[in-house]
PDB file of N, CA and C in Angstrom:
ATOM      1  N   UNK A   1      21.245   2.123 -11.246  1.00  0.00           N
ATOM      2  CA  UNK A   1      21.358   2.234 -12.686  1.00  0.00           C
ATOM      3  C   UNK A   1      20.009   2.511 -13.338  1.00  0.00           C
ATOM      4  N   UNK A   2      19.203   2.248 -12.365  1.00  0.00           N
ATOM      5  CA  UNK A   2      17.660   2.460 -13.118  1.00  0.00           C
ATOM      6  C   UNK A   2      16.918   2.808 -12.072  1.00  0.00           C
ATOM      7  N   UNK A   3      16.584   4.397 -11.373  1.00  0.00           N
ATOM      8  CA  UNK A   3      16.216   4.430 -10.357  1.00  0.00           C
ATOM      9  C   UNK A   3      15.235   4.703 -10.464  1.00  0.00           C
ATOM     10  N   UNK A   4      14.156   4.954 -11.438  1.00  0.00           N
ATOM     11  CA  UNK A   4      12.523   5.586 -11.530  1.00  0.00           C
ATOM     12  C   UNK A   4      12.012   4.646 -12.638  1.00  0.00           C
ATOM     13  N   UNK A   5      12.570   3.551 -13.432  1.00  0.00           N
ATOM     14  CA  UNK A   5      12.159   3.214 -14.280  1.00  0.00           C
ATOM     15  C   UNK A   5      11.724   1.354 -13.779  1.00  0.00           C
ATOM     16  N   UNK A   6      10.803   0.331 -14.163  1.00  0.00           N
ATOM     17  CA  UNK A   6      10.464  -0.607 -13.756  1.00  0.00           C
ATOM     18  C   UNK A   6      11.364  -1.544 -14.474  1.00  0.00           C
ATOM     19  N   UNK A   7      12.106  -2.313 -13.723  1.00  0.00           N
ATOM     20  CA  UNK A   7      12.836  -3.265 -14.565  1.00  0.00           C
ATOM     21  C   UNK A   7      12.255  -4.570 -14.634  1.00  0.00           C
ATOM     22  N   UNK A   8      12.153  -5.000 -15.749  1.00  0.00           N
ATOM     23  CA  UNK A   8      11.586  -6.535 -16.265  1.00  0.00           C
ATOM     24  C   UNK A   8      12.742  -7.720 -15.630  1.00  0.00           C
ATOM     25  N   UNK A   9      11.763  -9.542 -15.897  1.00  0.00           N
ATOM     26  CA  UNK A   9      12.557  -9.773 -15.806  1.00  0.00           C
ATOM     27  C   UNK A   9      13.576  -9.920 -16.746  1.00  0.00           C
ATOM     28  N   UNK A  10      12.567  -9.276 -18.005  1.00  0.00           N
ATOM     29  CA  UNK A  10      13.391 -10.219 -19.646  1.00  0.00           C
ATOM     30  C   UNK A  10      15.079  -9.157 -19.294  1.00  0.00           C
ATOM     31  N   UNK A  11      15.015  -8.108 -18.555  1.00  0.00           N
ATOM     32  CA  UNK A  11      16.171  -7.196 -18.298  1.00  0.00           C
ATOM     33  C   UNK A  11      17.217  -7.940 -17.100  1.00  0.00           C
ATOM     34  N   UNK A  12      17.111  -8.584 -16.627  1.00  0.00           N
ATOM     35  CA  UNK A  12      17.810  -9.894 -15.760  1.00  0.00           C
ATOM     36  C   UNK A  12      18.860 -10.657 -15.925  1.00  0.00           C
ATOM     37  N   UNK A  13      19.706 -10.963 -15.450  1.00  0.00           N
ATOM     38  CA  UNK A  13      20.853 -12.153 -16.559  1.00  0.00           C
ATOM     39  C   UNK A  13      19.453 -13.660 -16.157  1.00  0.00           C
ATOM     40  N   UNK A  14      19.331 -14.634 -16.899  1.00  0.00           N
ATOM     41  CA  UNK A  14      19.048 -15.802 -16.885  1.00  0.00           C
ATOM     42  C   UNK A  14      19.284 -16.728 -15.310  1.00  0.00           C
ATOM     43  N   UNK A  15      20.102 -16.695 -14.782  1.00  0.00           N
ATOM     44  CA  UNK A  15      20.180 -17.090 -13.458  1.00  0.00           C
ATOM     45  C   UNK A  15      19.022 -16.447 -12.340  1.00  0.00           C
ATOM     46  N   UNK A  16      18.760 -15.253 -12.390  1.00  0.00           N
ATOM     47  CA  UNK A  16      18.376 -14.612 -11.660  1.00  0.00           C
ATOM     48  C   UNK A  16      16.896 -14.638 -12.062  1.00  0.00           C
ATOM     49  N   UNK A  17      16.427 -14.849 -13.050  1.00  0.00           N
ATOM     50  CA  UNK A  17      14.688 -14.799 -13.351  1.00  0.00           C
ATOM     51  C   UNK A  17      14.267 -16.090 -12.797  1.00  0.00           C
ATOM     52  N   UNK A  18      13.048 -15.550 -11.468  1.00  0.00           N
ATOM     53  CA  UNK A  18      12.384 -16.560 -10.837  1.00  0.00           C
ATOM     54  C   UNK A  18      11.011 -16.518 -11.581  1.00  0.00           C
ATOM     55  N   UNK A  19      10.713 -15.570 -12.200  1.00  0.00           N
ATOM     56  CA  UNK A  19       9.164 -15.090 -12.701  1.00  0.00           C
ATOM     57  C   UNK A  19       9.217 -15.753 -14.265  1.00  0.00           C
ATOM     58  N   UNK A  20       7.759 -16.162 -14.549  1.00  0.00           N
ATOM     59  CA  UNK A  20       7.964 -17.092 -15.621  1.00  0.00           C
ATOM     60  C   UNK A  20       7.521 -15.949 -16.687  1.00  0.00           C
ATOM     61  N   UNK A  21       7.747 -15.827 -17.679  1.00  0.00           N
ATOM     62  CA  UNK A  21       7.549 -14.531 -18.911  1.00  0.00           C
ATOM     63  C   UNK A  21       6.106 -14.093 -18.549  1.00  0.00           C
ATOM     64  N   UNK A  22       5.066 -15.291 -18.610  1.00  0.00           N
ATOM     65  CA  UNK A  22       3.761 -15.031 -18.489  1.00  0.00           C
ATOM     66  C   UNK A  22       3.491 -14.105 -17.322  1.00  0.00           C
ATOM     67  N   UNK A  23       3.771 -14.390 -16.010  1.00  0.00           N
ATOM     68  CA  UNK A  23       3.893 -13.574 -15.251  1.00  0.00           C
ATOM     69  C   UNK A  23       4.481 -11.594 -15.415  1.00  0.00           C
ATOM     70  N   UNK A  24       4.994 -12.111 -15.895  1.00  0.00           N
ATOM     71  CA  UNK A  24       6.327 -10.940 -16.274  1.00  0.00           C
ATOM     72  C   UNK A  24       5.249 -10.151 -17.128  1.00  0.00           C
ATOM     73  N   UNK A  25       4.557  -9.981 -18.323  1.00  0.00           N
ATOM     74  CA  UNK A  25       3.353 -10.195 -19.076  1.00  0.00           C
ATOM     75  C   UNK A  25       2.593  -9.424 -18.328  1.00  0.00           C
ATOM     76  N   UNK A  26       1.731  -9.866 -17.409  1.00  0.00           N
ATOM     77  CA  UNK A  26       0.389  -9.757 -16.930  1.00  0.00           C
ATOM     78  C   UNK A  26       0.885  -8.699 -15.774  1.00  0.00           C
ATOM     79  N   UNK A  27       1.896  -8.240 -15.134  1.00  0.00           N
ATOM     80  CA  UNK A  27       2.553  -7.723 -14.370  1.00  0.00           C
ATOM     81  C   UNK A  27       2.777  -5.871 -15.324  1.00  0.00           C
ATOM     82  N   UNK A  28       3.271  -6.251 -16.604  1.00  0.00           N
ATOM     83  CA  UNK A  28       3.700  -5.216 -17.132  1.00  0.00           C
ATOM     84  C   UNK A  28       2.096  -4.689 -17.659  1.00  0.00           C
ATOM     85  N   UNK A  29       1.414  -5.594 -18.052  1.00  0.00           N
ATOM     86  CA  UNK A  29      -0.066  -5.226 -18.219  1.00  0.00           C
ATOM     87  C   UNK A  29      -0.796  -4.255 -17.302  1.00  0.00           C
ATOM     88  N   UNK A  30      -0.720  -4.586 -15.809  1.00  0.00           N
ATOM     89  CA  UNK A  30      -1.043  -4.173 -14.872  1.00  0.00           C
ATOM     90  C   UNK A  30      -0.470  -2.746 -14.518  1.00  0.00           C
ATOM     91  N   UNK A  31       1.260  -2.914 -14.562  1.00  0.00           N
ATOM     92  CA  UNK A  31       1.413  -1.661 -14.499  1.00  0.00           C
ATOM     93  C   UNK A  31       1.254  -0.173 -15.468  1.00  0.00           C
ATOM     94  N   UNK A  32       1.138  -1.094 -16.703  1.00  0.00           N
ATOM     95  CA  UNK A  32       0.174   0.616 -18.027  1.00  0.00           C
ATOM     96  C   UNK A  32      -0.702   1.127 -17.391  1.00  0.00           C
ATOM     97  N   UNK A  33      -1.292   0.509 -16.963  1.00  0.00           N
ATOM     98  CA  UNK A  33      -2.898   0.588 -16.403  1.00  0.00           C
ATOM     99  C   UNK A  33      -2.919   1.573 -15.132  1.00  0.00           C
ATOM    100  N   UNK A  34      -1.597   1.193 -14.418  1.00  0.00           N
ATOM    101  CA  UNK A  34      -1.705   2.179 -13.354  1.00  0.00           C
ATOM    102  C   UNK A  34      -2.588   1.459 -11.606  1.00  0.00           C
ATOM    103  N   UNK A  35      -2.533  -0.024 -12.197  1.00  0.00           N
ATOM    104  CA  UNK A  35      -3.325  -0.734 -10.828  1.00  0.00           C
ATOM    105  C   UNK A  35      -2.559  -1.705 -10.643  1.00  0.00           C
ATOM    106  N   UNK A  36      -2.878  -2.607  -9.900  1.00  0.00           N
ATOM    107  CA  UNK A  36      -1.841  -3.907  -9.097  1.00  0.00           C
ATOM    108  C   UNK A  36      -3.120  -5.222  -8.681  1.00  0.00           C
ATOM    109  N   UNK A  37      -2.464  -6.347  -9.508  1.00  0.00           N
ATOM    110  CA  UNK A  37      -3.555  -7.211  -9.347  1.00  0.00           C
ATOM    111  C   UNK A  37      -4.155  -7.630  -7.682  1.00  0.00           C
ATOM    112  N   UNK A  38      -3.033  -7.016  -6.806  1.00  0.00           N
ATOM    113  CA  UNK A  38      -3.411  -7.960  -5.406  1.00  0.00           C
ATOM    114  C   UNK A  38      -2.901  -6.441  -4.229  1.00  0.00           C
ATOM    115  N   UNK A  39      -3.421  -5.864  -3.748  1.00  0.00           N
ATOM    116  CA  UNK A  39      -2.891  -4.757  -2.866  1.00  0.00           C
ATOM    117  C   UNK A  39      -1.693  -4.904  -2.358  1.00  0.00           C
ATOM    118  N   UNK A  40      -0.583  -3.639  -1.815  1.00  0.00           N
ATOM    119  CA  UNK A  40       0.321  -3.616  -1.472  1.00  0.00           C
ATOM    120  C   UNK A  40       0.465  -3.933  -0.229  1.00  0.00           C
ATOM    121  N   UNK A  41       1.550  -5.261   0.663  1.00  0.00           N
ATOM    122  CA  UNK A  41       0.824  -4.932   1.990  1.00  0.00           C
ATOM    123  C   UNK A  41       2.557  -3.772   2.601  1.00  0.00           C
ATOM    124  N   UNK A  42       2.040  -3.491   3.212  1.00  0.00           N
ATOM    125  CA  UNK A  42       3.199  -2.203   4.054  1.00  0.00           C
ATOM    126  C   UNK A  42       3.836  -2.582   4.608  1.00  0.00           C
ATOM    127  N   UNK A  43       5.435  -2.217   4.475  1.00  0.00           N
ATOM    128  CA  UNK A  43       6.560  -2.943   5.263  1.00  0.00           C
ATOM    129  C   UNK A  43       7.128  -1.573   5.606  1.00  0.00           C
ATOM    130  N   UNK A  44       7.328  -1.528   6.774  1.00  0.00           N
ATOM    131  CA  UNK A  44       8.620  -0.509   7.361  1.00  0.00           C
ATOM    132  C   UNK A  44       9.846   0.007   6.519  1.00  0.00           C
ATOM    133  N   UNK A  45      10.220  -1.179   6.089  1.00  0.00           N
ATOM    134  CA  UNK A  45      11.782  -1.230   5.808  1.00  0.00           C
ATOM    135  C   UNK A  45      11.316  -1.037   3.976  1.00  0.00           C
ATOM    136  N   UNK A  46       9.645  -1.046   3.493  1.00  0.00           N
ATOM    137  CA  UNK A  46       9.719  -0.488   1.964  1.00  0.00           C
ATOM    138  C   UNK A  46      10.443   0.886   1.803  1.00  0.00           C
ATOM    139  N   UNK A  47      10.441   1.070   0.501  1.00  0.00           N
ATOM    140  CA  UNK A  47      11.425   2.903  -0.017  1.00  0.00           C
ATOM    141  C   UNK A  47      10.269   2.839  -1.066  1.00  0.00           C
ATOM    142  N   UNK A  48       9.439   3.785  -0.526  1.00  0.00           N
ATOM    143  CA  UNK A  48       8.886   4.771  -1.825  1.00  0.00           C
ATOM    144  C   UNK A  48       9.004   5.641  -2.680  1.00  0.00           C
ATOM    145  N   UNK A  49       9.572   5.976  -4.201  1.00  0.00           N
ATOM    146  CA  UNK A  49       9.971   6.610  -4.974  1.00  0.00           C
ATOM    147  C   UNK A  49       9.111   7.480  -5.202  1.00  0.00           C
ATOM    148  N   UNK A  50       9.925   9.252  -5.310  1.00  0.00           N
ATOM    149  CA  UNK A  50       8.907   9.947  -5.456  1.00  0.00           C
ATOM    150  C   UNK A  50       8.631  10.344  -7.254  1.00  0.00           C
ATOM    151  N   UNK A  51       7.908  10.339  -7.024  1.00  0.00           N
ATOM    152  CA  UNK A  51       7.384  10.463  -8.593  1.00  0.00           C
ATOM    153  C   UNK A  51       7.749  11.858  -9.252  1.00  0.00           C
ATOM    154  N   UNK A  52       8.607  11.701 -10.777  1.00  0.00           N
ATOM    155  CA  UNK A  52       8.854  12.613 -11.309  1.00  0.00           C
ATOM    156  C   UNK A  52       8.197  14.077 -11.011  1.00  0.00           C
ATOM    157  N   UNK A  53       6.709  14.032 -11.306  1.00  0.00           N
ATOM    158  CA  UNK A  53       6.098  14.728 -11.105  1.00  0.00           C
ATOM    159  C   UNK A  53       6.066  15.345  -9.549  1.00  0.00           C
ATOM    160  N   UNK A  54       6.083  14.970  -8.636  1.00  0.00           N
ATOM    161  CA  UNK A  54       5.929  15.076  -7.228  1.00  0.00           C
ATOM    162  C   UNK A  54       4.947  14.900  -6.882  1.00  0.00           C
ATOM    163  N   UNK A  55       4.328  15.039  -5.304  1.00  0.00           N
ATOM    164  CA  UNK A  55       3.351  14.489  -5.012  1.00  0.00           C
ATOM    165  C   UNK A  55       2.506  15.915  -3.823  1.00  0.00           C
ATOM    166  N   UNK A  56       1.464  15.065  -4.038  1.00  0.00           N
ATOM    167  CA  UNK A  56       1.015  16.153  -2.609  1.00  0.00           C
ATOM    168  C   UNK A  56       0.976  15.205  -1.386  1.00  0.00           C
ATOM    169  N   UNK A  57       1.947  15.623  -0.384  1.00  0.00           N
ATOM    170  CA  UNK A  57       2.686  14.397   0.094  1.00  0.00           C
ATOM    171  C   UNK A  57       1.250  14.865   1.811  1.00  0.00           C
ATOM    172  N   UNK A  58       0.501  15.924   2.059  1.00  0.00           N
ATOM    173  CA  UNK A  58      -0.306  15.508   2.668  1.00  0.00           C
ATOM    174  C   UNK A  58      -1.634  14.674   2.820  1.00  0.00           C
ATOM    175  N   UNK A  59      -2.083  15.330   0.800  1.00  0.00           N
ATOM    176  CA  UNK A  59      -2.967  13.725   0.446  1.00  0.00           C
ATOM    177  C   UNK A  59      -2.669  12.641   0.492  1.00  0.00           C
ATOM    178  N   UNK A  60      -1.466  12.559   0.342  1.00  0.00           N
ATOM    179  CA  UNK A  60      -0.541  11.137   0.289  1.00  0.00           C
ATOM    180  C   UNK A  60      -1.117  10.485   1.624  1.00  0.00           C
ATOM    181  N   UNK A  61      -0.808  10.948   2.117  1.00  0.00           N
ATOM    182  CA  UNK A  61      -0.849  10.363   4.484  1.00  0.00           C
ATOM    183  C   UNK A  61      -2.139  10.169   4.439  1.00  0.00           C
ATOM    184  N   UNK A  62      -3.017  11.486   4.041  1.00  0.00           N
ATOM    185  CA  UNK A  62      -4.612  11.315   4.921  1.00  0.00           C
ATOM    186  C   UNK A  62      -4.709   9.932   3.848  1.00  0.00           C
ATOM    187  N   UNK A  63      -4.546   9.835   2.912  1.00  0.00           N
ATOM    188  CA  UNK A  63      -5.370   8.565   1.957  1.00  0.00           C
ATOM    189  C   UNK A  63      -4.896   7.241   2.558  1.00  0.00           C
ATOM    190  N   UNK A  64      -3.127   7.306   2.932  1.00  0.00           N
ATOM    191  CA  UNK A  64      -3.133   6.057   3.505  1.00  0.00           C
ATOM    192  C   UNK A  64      -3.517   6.164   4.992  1.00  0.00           C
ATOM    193  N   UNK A  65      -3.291   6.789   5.860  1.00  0.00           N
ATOM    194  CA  UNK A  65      -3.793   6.649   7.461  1.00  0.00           C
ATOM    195  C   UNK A  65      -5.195   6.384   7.030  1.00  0.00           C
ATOM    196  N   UNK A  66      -6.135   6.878   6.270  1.00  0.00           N
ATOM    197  CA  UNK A  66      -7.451   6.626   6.552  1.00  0.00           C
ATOM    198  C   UNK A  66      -7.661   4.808   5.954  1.00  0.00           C
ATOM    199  N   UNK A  67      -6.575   4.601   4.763  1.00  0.00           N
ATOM    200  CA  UNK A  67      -7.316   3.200   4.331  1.00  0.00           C
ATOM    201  C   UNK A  67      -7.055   2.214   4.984  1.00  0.00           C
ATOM    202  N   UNK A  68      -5.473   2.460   5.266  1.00  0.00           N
ATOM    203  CA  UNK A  68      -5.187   1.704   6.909  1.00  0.00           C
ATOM    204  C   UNK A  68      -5.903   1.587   8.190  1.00  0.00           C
ATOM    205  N   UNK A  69      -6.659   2.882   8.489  1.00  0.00           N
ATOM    206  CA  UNK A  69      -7.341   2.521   9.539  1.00  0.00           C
ATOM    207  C   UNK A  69      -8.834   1.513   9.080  1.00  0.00           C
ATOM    208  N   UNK A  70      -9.396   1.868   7.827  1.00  0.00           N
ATOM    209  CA  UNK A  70     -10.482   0.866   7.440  1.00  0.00           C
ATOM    210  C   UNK A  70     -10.182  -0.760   7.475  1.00  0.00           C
ATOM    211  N   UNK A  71      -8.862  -0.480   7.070  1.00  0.00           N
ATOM    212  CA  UNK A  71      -8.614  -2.328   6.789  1.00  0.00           C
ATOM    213  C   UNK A  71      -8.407  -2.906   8.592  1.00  0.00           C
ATOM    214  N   UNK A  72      -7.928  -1.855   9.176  1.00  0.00           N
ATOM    215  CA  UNK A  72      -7.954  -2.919  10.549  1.00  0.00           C
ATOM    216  C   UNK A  72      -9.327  -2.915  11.231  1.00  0.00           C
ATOM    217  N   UNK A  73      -9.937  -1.864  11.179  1.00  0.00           N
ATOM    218  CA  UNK A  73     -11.598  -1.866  11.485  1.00  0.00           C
ATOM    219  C   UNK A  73     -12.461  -3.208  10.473  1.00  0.00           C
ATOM    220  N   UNK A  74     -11.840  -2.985   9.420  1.00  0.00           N
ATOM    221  CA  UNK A  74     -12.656  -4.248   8.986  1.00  0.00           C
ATOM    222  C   UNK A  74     -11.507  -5.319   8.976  1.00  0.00           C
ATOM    223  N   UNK A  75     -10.437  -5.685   8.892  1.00  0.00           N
ATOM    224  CA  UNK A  75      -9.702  -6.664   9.496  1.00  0.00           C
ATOM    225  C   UNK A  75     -10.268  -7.343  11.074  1.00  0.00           C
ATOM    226  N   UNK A  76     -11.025  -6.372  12.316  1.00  0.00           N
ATOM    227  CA  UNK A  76     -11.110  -6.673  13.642  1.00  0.00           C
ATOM    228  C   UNK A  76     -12.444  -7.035  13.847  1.00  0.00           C
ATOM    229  N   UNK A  77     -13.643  -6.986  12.416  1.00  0.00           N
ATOM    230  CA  UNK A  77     -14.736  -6.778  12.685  1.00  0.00           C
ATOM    231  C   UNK A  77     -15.145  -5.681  13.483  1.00  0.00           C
ATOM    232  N   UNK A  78     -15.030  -4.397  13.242  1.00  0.00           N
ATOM    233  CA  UNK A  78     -15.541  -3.232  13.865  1.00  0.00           C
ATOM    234  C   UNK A  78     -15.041  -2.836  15.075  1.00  0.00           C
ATOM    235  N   UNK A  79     -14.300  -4.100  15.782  1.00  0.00           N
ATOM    236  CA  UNK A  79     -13.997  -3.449  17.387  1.00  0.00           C
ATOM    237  C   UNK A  79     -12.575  -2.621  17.417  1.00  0.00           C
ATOM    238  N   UNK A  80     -12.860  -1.420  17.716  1.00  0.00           N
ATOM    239  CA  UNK A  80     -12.219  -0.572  18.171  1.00  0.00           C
ATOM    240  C   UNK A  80     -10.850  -0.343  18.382  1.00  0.00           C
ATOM    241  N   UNK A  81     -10.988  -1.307  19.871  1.00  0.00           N
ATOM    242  CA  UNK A  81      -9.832  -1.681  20.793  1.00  0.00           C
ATOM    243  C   UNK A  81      -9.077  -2.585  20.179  1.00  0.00           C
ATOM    244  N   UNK A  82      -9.637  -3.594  19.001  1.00  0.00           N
ATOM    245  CA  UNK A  82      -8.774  -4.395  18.329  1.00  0.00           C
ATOM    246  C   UNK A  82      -7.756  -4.132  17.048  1.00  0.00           C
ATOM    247  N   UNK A  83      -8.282  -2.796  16.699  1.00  0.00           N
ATOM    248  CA  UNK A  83      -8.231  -2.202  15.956  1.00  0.00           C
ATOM    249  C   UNK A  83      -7.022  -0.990  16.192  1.00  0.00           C
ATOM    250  N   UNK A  84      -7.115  -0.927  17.488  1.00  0.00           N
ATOM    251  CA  UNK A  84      -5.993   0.367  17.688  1.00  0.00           C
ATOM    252  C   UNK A  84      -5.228  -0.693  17.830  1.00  0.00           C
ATOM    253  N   UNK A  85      -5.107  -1.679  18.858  1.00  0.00           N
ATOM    254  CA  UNK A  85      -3.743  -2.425  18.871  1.00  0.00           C
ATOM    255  C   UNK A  85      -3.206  -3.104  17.766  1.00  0.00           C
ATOM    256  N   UNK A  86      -3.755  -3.017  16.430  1.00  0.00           N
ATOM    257  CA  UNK A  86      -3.328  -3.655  15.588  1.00  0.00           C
ATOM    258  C   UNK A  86      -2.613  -2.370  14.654  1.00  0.00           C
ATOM    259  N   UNK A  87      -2.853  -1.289  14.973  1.00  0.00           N
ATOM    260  CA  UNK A  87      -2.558  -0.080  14.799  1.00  0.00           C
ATOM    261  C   UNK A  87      -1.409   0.124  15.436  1.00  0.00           C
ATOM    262  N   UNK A  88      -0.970   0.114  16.736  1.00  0.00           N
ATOM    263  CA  UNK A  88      -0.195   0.209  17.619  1.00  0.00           C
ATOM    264  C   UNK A  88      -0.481   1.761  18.355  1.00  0.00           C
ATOM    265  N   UNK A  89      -2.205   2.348  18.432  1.00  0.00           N
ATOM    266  CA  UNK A  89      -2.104   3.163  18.882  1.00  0.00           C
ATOM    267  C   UNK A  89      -3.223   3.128  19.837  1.00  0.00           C
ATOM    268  N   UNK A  90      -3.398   4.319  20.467  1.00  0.00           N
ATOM    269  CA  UNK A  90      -4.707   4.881  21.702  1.00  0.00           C
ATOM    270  C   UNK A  90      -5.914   4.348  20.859  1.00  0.00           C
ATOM    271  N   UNK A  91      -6.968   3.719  21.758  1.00  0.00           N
ATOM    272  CA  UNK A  91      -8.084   3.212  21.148  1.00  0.00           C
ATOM    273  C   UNK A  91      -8.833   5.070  21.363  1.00  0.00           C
ATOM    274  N   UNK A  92      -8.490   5.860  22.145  1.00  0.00           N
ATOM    275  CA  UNK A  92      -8.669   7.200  22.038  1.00  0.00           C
ATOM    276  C   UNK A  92      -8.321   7.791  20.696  1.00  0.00           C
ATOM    277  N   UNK A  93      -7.227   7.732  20.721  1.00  0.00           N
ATOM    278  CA  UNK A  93      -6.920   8.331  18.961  1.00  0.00           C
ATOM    279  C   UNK A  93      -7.241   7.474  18.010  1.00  0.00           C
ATOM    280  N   UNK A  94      -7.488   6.404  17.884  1.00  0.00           N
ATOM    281  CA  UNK A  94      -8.324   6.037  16.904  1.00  0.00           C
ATOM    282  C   UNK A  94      -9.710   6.339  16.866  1.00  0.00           C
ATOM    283  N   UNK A  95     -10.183   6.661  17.720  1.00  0.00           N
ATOM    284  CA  UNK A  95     -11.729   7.227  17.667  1.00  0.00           C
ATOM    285  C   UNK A  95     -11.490   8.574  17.064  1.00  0.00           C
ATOM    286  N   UNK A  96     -11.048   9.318  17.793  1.00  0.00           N
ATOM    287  CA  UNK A  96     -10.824  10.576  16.915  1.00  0.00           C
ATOM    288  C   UNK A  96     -10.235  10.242  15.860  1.00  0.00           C
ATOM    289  N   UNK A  97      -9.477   9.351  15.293  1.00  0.00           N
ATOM    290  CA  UNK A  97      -9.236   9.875  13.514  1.00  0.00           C
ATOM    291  C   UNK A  97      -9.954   9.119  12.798  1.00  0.00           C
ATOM    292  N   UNK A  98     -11.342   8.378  13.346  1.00  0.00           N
ATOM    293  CA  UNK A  98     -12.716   7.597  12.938  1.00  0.00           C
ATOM    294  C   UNK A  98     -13.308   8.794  12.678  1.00  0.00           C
ATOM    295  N   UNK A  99     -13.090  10.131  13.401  1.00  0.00           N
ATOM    296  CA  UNK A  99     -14.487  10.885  13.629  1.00  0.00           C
ATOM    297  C   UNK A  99     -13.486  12.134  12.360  1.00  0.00           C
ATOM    298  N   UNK A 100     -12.887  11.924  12.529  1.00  0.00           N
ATOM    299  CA  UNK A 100     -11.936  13.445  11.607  1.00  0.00           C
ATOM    300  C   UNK A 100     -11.570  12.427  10.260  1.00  0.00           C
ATOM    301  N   UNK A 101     -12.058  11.440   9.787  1.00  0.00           N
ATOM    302  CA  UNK A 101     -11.955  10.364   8.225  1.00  0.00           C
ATOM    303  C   UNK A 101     -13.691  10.300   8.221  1.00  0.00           C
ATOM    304  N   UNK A 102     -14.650   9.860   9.498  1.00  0.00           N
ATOM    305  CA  UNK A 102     -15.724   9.810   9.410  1.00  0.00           C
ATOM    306  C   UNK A 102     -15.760   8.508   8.727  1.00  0.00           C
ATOM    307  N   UNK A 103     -15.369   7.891   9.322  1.00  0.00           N
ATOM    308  CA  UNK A 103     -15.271   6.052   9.477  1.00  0.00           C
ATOM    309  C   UNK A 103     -15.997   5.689  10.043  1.00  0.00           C
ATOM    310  N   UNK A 104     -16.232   4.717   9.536  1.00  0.00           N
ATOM    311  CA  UNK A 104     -17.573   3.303  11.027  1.00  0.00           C
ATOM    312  C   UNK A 104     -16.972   2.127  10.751  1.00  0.00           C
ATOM    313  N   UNK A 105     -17.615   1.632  11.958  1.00  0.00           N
ATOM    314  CA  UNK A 105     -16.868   0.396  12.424  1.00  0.00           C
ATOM    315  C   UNK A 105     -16.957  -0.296  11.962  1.00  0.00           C
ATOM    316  N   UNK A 106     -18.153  -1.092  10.628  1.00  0.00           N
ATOM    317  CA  UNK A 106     -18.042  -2.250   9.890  1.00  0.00           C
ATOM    318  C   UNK A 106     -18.730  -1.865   8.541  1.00  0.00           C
TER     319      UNK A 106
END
């Protein structure tokens, strides 16, 4: 019924609002703005909406593969090997997409 638009909770029946107004508030604040008080973390099973406008859906990838690979490099303290398996990939291909983002290890 509302597939591109952000629904509040004040838009809720009363049973269903777990979020206290204030929240609700500082949330809608955040989203004018176009930022998010606490980063998104990534779930498989999320659905990303594509934006009216559309997207350039290969900037899209390189921006997240590259920030993803920073957060587990700095999630592992720099090591590598800790870093691909937290990745779930070749500590080989993570070197190469260190060297093709031009990443370092800490």
């Amino acid at each position: 019924m509302h597939p591109y638009g952000v629904i509040g909770v004040q838009n809720l029946p009363q049973k269903y609002r777990h979020v206290d107004m204030l929240d609700e508030d500082e949330f809608q604040v955040l989203a004018e703005a176009g930022g998010a008080a606490h980063p998104t973390v990534v779930s498989m099973t999320d659905t990303t909406l594509l934006p009216d406008q559309g997207i350039d859906l290969k900037e899209y990838l390189t921006s997240l593969e590259r920030s993803l690979i920073q957060q587990a490099l700095d999630d592992c303290g720099g090591i590598v090997a800790r870093a691909a398996e937290r990745l779930s990939i070749r500590r080989t291909t993570l070197v190469e997409k260190m060297r093709k983002y031009e990443l370092q290890r800490g």
